[in-house]
N, C-alpha and C. Protein backbone atom coordinates (compact mmCIF):
# COMPACT_ATOMS: atom_id res chain seq x y z
N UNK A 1 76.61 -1.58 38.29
CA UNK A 1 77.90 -2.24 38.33
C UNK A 1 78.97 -1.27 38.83
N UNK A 2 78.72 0.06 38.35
CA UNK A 2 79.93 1.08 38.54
C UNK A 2 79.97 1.30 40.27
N UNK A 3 78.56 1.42 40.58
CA UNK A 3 78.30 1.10 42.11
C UNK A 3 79.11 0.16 42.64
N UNK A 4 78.99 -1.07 42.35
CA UNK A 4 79.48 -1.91 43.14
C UNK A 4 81.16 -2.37 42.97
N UNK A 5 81.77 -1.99 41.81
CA UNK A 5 83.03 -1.54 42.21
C UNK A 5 83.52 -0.88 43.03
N UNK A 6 82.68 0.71 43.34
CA UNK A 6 82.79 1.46 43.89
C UNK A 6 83.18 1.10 45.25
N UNK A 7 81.63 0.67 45.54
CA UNK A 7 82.00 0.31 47.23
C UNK A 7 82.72 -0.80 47.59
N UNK A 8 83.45 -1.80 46.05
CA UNK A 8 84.12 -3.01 46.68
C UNK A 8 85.82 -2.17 46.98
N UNK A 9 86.20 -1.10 46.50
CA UNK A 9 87.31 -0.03 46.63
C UNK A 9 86.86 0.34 48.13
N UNK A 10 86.35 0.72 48.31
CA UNK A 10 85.52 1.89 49.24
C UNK A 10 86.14 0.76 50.98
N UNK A 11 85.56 -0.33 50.50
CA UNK A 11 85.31 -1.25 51.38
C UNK A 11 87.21 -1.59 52.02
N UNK A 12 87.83 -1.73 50.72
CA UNK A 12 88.75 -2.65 51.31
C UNK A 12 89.96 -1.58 51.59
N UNK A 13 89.56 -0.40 52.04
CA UNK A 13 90.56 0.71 52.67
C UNK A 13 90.63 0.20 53.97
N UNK A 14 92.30 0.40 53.77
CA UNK A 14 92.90 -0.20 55.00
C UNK A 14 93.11 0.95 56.24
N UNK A 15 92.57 1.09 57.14
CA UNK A 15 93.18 2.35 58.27
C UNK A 15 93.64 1.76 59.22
N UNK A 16 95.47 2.42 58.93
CA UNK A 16 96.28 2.11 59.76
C UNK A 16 96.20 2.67 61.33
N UNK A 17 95.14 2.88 62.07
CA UNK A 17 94.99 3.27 63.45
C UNK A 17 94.42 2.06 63.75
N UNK A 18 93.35 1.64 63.16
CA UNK A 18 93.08 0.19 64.04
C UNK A 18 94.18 -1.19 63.82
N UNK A 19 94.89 -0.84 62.73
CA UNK A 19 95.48 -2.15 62.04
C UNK A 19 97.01 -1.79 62.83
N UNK A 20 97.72 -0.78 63.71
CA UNK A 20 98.78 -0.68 64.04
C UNK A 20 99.10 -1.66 65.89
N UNK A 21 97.76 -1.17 66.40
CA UNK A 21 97.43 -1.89 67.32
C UNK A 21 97.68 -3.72 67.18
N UNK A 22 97.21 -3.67 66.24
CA UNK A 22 97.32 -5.66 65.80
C UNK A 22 98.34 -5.80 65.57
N UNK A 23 99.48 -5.11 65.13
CA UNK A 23 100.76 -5.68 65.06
C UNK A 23 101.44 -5.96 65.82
N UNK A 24 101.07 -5.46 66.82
CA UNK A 24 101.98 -5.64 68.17
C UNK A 24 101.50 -7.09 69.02
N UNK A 25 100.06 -7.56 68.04
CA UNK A 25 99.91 -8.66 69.10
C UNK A 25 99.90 -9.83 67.83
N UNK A 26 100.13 -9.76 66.91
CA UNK A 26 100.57 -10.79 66.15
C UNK A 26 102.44 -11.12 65.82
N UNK A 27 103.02 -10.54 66.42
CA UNK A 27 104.36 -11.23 66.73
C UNK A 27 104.81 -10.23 65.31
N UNK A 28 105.00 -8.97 65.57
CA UNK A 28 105.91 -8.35 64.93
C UNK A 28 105.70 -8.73 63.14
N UNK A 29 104.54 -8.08 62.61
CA UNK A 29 104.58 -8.69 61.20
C UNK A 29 105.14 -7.71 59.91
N UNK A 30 106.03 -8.48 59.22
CA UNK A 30 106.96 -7.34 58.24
C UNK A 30 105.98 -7.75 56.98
N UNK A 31 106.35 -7.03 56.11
CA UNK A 31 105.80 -7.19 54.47
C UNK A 31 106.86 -8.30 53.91
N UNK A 32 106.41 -9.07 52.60
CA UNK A 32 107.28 -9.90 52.03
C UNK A 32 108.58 -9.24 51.69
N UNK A 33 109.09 -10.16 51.59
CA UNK A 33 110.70 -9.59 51.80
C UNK A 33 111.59 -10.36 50.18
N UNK A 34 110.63 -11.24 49.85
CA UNK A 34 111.17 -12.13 48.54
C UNK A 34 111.89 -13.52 48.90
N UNK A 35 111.96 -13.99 49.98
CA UNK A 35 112.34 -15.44 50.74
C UNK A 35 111.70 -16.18 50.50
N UNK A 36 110.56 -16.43 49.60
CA UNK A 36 109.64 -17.70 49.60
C UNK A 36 110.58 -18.59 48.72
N UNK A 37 110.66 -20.17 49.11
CA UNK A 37 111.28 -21.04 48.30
C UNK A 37 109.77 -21.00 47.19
N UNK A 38 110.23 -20.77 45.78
CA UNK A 38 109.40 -20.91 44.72
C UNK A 38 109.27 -22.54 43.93
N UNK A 39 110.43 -23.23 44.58
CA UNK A 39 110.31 -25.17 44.10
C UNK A 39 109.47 -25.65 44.48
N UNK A 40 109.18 -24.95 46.04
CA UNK A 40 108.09 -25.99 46.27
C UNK A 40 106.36 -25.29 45.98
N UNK A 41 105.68 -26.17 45.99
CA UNK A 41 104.40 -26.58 46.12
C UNK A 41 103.75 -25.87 47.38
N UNK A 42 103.11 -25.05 47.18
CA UNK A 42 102.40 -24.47 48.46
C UNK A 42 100.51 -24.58 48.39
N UNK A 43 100.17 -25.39 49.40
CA UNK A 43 98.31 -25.17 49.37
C UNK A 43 98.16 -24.35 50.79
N UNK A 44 96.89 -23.96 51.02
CA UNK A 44 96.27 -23.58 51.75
C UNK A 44 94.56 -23.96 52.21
N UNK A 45 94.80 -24.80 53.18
CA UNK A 45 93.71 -25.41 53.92
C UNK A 45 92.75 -24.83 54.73
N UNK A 46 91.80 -24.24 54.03
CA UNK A 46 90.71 -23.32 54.80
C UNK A 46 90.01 -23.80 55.90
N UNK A 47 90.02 -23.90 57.58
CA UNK A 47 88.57 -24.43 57.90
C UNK A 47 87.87 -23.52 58.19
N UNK A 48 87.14 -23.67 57.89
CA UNK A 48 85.79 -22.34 58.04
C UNK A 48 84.35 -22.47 59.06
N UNK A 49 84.04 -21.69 59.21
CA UNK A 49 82.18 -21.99 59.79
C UNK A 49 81.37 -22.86 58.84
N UNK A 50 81.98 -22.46 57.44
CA UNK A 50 81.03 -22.85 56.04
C UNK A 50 81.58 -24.46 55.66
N UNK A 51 82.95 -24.71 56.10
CA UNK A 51 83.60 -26.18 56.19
C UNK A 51 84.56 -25.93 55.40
N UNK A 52 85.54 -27.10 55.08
CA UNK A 52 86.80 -26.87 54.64
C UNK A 52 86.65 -26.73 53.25
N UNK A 53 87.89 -26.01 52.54
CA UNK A 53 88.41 -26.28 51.27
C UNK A 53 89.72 -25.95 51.60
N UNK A 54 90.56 -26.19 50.27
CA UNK A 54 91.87 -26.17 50.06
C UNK A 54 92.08 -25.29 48.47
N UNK A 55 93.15 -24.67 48.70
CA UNK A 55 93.39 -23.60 47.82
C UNK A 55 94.86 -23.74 47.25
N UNK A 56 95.35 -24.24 46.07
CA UNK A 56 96.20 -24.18 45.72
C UNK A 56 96.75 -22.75 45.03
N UNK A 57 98.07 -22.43 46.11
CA UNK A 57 98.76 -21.45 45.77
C UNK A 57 99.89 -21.21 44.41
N UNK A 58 100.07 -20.04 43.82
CA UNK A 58 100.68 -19.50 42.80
C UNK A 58 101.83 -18.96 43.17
N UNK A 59 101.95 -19.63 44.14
CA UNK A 59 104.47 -18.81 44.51
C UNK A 59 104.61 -18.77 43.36
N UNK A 60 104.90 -19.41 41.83
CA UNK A 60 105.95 -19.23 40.71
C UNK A 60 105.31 -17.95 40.02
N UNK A 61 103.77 -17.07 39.89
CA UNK A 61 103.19 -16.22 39.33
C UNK A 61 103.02 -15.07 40.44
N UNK A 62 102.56 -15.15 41.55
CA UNK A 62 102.50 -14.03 42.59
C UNK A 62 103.62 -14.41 44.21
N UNK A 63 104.68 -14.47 43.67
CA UNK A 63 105.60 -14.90 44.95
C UNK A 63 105.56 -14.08 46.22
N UNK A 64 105.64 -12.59 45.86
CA UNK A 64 105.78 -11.88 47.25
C UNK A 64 104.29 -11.79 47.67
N UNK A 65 103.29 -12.24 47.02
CA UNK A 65 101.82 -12.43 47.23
C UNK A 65 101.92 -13.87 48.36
N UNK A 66 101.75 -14.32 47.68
CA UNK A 66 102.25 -15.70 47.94
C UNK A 66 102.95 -16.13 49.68
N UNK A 67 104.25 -15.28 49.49
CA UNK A 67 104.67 -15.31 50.54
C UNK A 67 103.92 -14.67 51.60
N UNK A 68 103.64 -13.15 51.15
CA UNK A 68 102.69 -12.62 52.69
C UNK A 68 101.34 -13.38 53.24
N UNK A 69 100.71 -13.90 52.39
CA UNK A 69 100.33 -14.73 52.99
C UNK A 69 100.39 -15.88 53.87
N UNK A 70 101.33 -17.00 53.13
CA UNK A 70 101.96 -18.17 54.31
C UNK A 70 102.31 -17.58 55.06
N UNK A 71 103.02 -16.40 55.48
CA UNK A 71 103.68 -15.55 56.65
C UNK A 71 102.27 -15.40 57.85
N UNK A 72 101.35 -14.29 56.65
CA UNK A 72 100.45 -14.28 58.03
C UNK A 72 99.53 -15.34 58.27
N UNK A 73 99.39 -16.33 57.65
CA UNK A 73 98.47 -17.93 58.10
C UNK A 73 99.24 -18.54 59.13
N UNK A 74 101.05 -18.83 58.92
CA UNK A 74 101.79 -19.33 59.96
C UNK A 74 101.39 -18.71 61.47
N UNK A 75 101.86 -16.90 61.18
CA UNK A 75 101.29 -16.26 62.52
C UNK A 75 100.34 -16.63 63.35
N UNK A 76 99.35 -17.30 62.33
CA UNK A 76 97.90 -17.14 62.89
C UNK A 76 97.29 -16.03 62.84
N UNK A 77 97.46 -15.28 61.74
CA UNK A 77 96.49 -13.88 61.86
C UNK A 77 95.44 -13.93 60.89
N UNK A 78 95.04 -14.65 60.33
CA UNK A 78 93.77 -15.34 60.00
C UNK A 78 93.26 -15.76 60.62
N UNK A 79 93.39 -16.30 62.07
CA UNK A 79 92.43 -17.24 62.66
C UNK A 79 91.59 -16.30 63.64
N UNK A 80 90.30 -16.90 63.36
CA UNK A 80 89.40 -16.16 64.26
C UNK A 80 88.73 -14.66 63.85
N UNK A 81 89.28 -14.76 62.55
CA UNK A 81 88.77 -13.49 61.87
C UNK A 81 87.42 -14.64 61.10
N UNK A 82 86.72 -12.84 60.32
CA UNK A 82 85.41 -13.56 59.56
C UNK A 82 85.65 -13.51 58.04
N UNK A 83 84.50 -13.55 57.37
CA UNK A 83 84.62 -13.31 55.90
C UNK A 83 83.49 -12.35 55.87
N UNK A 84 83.97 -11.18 56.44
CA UNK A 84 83.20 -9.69 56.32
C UNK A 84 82.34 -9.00 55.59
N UNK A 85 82.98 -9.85 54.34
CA UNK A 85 82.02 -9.17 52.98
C UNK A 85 81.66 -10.21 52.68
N UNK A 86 80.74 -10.62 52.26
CA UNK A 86 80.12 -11.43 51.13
C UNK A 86 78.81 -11.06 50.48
N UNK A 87 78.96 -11.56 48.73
CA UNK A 87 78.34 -11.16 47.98
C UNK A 87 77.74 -11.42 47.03
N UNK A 88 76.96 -12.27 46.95
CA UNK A 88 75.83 -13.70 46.41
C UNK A 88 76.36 -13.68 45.19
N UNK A 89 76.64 -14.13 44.28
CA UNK A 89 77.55 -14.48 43.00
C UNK A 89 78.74 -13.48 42.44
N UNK A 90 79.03 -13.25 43.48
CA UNK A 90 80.50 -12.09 43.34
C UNK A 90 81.50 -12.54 44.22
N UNK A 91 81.80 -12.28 45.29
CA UNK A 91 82.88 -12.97 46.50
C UNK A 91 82.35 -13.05 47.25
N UNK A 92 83.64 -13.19 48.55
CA UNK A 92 83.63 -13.39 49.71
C UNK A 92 85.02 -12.45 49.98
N UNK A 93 84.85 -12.12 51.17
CA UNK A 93 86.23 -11.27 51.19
C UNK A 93 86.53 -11.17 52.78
N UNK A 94 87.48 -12.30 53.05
CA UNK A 94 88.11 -11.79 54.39
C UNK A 94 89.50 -11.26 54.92
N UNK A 95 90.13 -11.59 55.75
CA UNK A 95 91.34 -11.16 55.80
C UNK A 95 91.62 -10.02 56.70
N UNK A 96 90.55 -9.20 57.54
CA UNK A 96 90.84 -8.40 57.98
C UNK A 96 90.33 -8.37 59.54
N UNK A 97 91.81 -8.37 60.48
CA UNK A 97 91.55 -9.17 61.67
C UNK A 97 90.71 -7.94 62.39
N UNK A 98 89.71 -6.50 61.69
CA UNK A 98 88.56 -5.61 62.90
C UNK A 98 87.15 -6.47 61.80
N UNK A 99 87.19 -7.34 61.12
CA UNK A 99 85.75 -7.50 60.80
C UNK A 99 84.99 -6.31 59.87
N UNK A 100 85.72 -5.43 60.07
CA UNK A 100 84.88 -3.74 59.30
C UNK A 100 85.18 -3.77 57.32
N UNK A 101 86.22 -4.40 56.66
CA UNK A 101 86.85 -4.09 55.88
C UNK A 101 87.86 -2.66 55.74
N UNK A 102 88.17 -2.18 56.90
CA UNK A 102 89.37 -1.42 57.02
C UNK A 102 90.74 -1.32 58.21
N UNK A 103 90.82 -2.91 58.38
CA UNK A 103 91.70 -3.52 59.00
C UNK A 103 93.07 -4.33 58.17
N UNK A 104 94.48 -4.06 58.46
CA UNK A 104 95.05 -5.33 58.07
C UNK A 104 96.35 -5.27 58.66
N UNK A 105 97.37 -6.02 58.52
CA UNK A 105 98.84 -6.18 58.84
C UNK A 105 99.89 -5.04 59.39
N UNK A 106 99.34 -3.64 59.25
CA UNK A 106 100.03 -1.98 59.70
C UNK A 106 101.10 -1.62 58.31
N UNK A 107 100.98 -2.67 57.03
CA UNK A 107 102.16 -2.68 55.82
C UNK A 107 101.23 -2.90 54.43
N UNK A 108 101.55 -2.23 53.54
CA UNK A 108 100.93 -2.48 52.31
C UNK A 108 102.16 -2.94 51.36
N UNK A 109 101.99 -3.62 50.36
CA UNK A 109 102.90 -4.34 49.45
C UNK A 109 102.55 -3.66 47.87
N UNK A 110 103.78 -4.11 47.01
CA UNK A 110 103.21 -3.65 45.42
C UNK A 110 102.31 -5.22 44.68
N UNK A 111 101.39 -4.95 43.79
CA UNK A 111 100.66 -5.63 42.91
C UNK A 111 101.79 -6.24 42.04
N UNK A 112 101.38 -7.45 41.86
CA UNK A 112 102.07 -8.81 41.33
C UNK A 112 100.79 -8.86 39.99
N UNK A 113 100.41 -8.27 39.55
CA UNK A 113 99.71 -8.88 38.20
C UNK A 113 100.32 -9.43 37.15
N UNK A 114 99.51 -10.50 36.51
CA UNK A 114 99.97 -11.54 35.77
C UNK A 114 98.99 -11.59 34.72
N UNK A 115 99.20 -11.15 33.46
CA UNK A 115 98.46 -11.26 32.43
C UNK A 115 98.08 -12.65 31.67
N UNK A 116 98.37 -13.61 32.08
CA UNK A 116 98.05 -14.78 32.50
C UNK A 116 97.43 -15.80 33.08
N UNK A 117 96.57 -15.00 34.14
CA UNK A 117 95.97 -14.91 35.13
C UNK A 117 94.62 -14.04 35.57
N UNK A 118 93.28 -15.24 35.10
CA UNK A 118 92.00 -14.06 35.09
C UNK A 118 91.03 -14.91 36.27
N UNK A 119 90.62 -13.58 36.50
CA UNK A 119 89.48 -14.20 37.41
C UNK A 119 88.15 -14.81 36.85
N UNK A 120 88.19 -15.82 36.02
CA UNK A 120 87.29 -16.18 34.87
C UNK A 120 86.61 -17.34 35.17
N UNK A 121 86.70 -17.79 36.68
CA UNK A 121 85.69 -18.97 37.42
C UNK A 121 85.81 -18.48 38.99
N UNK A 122 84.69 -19.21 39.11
CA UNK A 122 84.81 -19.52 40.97
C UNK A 122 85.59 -20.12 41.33
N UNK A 123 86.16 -19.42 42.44
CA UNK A 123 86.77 -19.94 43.41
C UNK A 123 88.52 -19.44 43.02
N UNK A 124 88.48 -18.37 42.61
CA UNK A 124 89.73 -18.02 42.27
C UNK A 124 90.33 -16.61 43.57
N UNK A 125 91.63 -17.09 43.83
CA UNK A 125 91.29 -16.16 45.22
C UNK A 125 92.98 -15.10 45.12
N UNK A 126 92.77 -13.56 45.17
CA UNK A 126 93.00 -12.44 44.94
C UNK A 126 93.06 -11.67 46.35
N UNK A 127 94.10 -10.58 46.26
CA UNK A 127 93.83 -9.75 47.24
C UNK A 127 92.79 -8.35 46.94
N UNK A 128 92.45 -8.49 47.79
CA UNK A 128 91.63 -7.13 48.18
C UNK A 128 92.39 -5.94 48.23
N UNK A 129 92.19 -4.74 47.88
CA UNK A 129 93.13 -3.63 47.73
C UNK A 129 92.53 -2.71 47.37
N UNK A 130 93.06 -1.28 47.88
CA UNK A 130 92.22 0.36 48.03
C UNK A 130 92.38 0.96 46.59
N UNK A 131 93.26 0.18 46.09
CA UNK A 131 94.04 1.04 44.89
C UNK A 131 95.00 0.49 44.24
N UNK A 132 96.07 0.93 43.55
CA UNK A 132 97.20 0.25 43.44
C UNK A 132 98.35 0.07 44.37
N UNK A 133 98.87 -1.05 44.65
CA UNK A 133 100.04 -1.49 45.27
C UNK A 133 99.70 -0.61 46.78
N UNK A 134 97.92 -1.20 46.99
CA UNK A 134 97.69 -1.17 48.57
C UNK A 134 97.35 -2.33 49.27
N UNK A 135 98.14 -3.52 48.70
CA UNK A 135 97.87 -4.95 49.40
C UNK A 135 98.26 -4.82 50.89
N UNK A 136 97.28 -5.93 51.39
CA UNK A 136 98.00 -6.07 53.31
C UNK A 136 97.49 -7.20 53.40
N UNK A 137 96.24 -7.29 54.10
CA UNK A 137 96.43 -9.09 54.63
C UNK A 137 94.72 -9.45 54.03
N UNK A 138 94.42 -8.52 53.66
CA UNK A 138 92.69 -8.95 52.45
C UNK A 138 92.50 -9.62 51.05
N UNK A 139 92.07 -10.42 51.22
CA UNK A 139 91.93 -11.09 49.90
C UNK A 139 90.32 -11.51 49.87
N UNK A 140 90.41 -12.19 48.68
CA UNK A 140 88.91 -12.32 48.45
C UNK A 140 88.72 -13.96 47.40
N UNK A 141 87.62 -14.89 47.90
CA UNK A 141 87.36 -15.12 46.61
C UNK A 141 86.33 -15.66 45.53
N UNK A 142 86.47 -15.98 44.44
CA UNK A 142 85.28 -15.67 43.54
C UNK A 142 84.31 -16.46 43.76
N UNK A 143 83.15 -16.02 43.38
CA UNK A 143 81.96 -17.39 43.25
C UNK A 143 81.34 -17.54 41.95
N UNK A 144 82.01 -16.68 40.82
CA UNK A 144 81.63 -16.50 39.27
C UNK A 144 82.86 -16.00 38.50
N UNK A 145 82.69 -16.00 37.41
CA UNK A 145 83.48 -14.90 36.79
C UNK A 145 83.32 -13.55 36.75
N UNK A 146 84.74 -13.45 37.23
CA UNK A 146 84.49 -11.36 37.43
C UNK A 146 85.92 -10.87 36.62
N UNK A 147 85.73 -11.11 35.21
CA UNK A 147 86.72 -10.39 34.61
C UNK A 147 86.83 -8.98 35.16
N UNK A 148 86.36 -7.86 35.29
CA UNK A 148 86.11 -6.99 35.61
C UNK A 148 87.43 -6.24 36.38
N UNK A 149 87.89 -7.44 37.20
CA UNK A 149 88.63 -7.55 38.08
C UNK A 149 89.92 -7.54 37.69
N UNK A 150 90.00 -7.89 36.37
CA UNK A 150 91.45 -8.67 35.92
C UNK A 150 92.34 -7.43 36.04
N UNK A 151 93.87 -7.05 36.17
CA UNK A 151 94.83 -5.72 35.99
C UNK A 151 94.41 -5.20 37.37
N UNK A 152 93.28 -5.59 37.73
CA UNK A 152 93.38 -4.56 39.37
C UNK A 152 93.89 -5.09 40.64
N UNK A 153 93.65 -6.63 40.81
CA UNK A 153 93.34 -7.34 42.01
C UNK A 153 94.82 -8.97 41.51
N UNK A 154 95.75 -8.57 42.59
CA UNK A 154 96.77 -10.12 42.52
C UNK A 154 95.75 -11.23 42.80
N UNK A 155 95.95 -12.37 41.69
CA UNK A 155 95.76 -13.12 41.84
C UNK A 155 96.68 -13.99 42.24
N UNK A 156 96.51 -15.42 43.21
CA UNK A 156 97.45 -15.56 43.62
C UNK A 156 97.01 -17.12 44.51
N UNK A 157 95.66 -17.61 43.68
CA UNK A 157 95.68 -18.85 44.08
C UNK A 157 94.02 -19.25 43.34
N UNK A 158 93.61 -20.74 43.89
CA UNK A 158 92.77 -20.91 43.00
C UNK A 158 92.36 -22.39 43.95
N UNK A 159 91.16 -22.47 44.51
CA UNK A 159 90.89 -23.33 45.27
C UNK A 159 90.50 -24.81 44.43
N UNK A 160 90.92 -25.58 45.37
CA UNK A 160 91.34 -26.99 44.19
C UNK A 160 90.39 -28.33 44.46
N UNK A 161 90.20 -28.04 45.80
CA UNK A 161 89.20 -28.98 46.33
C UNK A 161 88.08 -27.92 47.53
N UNK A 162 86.68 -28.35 47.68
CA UNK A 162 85.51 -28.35 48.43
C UNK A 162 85.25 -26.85 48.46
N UNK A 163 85.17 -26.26 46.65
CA UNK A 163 84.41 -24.92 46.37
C UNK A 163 83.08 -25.18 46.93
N UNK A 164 82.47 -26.27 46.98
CA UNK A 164 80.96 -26.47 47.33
C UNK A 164 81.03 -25.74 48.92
N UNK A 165 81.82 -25.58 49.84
CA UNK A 165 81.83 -25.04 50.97
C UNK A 165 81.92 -23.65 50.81
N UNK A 166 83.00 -22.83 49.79
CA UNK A 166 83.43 -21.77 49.18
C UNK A 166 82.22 -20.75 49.27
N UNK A 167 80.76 -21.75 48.23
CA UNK A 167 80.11 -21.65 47.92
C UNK A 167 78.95 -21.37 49.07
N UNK A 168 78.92 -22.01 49.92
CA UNK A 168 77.88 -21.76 51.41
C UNK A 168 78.41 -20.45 51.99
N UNK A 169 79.36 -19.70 52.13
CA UNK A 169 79.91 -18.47 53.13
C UNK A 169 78.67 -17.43 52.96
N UNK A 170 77.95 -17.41 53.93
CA UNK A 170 77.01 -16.42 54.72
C UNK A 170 77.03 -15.48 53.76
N UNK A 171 76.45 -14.47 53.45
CA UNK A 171 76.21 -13.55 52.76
C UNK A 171 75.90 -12.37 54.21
N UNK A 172 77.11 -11.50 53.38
CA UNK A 172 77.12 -10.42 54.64
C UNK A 172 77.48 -8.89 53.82
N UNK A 173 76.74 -8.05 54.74
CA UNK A 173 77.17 -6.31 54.15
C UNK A 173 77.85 -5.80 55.03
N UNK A 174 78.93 -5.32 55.14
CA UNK A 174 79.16 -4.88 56.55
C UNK A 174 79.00 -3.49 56.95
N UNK A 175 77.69 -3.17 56.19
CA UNK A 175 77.64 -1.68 56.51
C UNK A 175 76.60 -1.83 57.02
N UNK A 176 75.75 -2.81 56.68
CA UNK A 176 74.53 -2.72 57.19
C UNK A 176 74.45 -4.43 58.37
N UNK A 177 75.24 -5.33 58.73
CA UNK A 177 74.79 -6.27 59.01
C UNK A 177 75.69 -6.09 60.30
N UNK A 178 75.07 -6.47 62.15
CA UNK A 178 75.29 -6.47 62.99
C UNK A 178 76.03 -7.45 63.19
N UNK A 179 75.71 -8.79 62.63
CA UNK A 179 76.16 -10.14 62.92
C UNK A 179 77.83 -10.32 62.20
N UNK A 180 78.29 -11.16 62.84
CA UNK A 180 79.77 -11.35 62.38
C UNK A 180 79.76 -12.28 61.55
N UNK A 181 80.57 -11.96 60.18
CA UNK A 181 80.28 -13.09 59.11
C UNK A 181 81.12 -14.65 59.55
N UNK A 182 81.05 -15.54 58.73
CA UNK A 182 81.47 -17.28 58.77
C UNK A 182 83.10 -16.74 59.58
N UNK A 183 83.71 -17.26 60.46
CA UNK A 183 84.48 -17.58 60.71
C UNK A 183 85.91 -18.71 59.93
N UNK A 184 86.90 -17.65 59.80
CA UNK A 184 87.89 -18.66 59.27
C UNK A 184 88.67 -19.29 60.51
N UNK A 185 88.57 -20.56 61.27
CA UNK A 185 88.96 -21.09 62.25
C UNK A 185 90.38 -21.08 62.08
N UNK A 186 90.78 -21.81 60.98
CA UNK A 186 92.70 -21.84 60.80
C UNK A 186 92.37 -21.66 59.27
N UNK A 187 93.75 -21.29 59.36
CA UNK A 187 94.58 -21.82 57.29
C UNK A 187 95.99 -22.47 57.94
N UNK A 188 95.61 -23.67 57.11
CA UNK A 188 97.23 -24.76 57.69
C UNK A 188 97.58 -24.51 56.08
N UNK A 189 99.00 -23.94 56.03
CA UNK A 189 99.54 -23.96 54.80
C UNK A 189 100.59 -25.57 54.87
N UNK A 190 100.39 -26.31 53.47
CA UNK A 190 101.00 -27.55 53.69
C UNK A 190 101.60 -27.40 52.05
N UNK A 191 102.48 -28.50 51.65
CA UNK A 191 103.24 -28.67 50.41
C UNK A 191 102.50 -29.95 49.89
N UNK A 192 101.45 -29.97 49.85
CA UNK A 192 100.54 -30.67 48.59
C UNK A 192 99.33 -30.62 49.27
N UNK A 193 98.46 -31.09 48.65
CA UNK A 193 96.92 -30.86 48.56
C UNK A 193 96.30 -31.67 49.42
């Protein structure tokens, strides 16, 4: 187990030499800034290689989480990326537009934890991060319970409809696997489900 923490840290180091290059072609991307309207209702509509689900978002518990995300789904800097990691009753983890797990946005953000808030089923979806308050554009999410996780990783949404798709994402290593994992085609962020 201590292993596989290990390399899930190991994995989601961000290096800003490949990730500085992408900023320049995703339309200038800043870190949250605290502008998200928190009244409304925010989901997130996955389509995938594996097929759709929808993920209801946490603006009122992880807002500047929250927000960097709708920011980079609007961009489109999710699209056309994979789900890099995956890990047969543990996650899935994409978000990072080189495919390697050490790609993201050229900006890291601080951790939004919510003691309130556990990763204690599938399909609960978190950012990925090197350390503390090294968020960028990686997240991940569950296919079990991984308390394990809880105090380290923002949580910051929780998929609401078609985990059964969640549930199909390719199983990939990316240290050892040539092939490019499931494709996230779009995320349409909408104000209900």
């Amino acid at each position: 187990m201590i292993i596989l923490i290990f390399m899930f840290f190991v994995s989601c180091t961000e290096n800003s030499n490949n990730s500085a290059d992408l900023v320049d072609n995703k339309n200038s991307l800043i870190a949250p800034q605290g502008n998200l309207d928190i009244s409304k209702n925010y989901y997130a509509e996955f389509n995938t290689d594996s097929g759709k689900f929808t993920v209801e978002l946490f603006d009122d518990l992880a807002p500047y989480t929250v927000e960097n995300f709708i920011n980079l789904s609007e961009k489109k800097f999710y699209d056309g990326t994979t789900f890099h990691r995956v890990i047969p009753g543990f996650m899935a983890q994409g978000g990072d537009p080189t495919g390697t797990g050490t790609g993201g946005p050229g900006y890291k953000f601080d951790d939004e934890i919510n003691d309130n808030l556990s990763h204690d089923k599938a399909g609960i979806l978190s950012m990925a991060n090197s350390g503390p308050s090294t968020n960028g554009s990686q997240f991940f999410i569950t296919f079990s319970p991984t308390p394990h996780l809880d105090g380290m990783h923002t949580i910051f949404g929780q998929v609401v409809s078609g985990l059964e798709n969640v549930m199909k994402i390719t199983p990939r290593d990316p240290f050892s696997s040539s092939e490019p994992g499931d494709r996230i085609i779009k995320i349409n962020i909408k104000n209900q489900p």
